[in-house]
Protein backbone atom coordinates (compact mmCIF):
# COMPACT_ATOMS: atom_id res chain seq x y z
CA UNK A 1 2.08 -13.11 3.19
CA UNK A 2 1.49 -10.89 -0.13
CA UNK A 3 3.58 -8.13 -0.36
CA UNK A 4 2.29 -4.54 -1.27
CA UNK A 5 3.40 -1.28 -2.44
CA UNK A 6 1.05 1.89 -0.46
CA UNK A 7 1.44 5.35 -1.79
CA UNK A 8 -0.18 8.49 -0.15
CA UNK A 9 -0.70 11.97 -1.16
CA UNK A 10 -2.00 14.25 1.66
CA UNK A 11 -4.75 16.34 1.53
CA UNK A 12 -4.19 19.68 3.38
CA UNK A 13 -5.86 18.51 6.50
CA UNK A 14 -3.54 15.60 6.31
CA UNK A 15 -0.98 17.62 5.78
CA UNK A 16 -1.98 20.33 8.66
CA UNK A 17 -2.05 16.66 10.99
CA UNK A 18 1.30 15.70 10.08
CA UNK A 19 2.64 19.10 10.53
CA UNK A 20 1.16 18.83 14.45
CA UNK A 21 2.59 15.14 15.40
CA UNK A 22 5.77 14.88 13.12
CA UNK A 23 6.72 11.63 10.68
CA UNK A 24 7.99 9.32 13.48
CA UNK A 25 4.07 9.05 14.88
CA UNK A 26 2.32 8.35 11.70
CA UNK A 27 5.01 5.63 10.79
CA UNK A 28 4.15 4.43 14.61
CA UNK A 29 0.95 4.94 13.75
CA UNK A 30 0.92 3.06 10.00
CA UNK A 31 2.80 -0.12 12.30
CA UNK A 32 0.72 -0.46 14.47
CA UNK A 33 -3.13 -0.41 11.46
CA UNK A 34 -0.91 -2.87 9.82
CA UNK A 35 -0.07 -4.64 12.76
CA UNK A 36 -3.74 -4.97 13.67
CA UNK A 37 -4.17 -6.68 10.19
CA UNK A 38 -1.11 -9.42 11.08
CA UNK A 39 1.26 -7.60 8.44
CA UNK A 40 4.59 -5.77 8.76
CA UNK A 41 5.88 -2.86 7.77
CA UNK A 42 9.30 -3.41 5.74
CA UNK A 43 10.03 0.33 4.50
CA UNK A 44 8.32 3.53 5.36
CA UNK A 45 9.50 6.58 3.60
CA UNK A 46 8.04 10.11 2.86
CA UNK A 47 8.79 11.66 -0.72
CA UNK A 48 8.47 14.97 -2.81
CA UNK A 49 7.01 14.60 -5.73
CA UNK A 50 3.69 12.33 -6.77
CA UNK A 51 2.97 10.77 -3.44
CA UNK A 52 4.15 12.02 -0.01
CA UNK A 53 4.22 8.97 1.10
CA UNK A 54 5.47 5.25 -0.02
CA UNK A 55 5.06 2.18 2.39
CA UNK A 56 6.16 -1.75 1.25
CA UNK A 57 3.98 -4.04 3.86
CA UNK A 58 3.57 -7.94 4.62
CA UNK A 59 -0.19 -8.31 4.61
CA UNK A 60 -1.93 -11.24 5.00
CA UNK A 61 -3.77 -11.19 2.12
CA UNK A 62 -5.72 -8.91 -0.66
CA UNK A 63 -8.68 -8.26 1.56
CA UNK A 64 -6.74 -6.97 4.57
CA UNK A 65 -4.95 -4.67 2.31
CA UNK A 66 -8.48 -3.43 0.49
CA UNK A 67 -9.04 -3.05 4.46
CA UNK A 68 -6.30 -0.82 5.00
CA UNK A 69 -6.26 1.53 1.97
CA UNK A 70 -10.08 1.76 2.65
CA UNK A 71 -9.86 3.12 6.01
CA UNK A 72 -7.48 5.53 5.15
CA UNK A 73 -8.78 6.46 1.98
CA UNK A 74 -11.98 7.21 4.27
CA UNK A 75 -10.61 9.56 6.80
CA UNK A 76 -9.85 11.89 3.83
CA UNK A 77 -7.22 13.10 5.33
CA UNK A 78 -4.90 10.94 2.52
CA UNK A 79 -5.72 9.59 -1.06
CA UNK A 80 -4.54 5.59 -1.11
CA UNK A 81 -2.98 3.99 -4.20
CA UNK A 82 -2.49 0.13 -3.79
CA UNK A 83 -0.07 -2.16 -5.11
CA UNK A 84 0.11 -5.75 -5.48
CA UNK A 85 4.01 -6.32 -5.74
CA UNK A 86 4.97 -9.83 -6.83
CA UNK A 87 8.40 -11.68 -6.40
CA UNK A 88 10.83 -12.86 -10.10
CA UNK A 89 9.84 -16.08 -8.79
CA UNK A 90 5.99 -15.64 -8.72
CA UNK A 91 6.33 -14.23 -12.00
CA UNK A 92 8.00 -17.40 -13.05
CA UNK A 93 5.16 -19.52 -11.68
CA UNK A 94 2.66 -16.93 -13.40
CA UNK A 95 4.65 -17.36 -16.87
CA UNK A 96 4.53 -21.47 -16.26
CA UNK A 97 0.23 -21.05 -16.37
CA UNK A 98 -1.41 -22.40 -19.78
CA UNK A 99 -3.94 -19.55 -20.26
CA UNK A 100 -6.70 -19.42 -23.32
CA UNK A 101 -6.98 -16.03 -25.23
CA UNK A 102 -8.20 -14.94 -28.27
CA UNK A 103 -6.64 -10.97 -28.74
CA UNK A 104 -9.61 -8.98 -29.86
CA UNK A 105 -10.64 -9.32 -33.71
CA UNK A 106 -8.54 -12.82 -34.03
C-alpha cells in the first residue's frame, strides 16, 4: 500500500453540509470512499488555517488515489490537494537509483 497525504478546503456549500451532519459523519463518510478503494484511513483531522481538512490514507495504489481526490474534487463541494508521502527507507532505495541527467546548459 502507498501512503498519501489528502488536504481539503471547503467551499461554502461544503461548508453549509458539514455544518448540517457534524465532523464524526464525514470522517465515517471519508472511511468508508476509502474503504471502497481497499485503503485505510490512519489520521483524520480538521484544521484552521490553509486546508480544513488533512487525511493520511493506505491506498492501494496511485490510480485509486487519482480516484478519490477526483470524485471529491467533482462534487465541488471541496477542493483536493494530493500527496504522495514516501517512507526514510523508500527514500533510501530512491537515493540507491543510478539516474542520467544533464542540468540545463551543461
Amino acid at each position: 500500500m502507498a501512503k498519501f497525504l489528502f488536504s481539503g478546503s471547503y467551499t461554502s456549500d461544503g461548508a453549509k453540509g458539514l455544518l448540517k451532519e457534524g465532523g464524526s459523519r464525514r470522517r465515517a463518510m471519508l472511511e468508508e470512499m476509502i474503504g471502497s478503494l481497499g485503503g485505510t484511513v490512519e489520521a483524520f483531522y480538521f484544521a484552521f488555517g490553509e486546508a480544513d481538512v488533512y487525511v493520511i490514507a493506505d491506498i492501494p495504489d496511485a490510480i485509486s488515489a487519482a480516484a478519490l481526490s477526483m470524485t471529491a474534487s467533482a462534487t465541488g463541494a471541496v477542493g483536493v490537494r494530493t500527496v504522495a508521502l514516501l517512507t526514510p527507507e523508500e527514500i533510501d532505495e530512491a537515493s540507491s537509483k543510478s539516474v542520467t541527467y544533464r542540468p540545463p546548459g551543461a
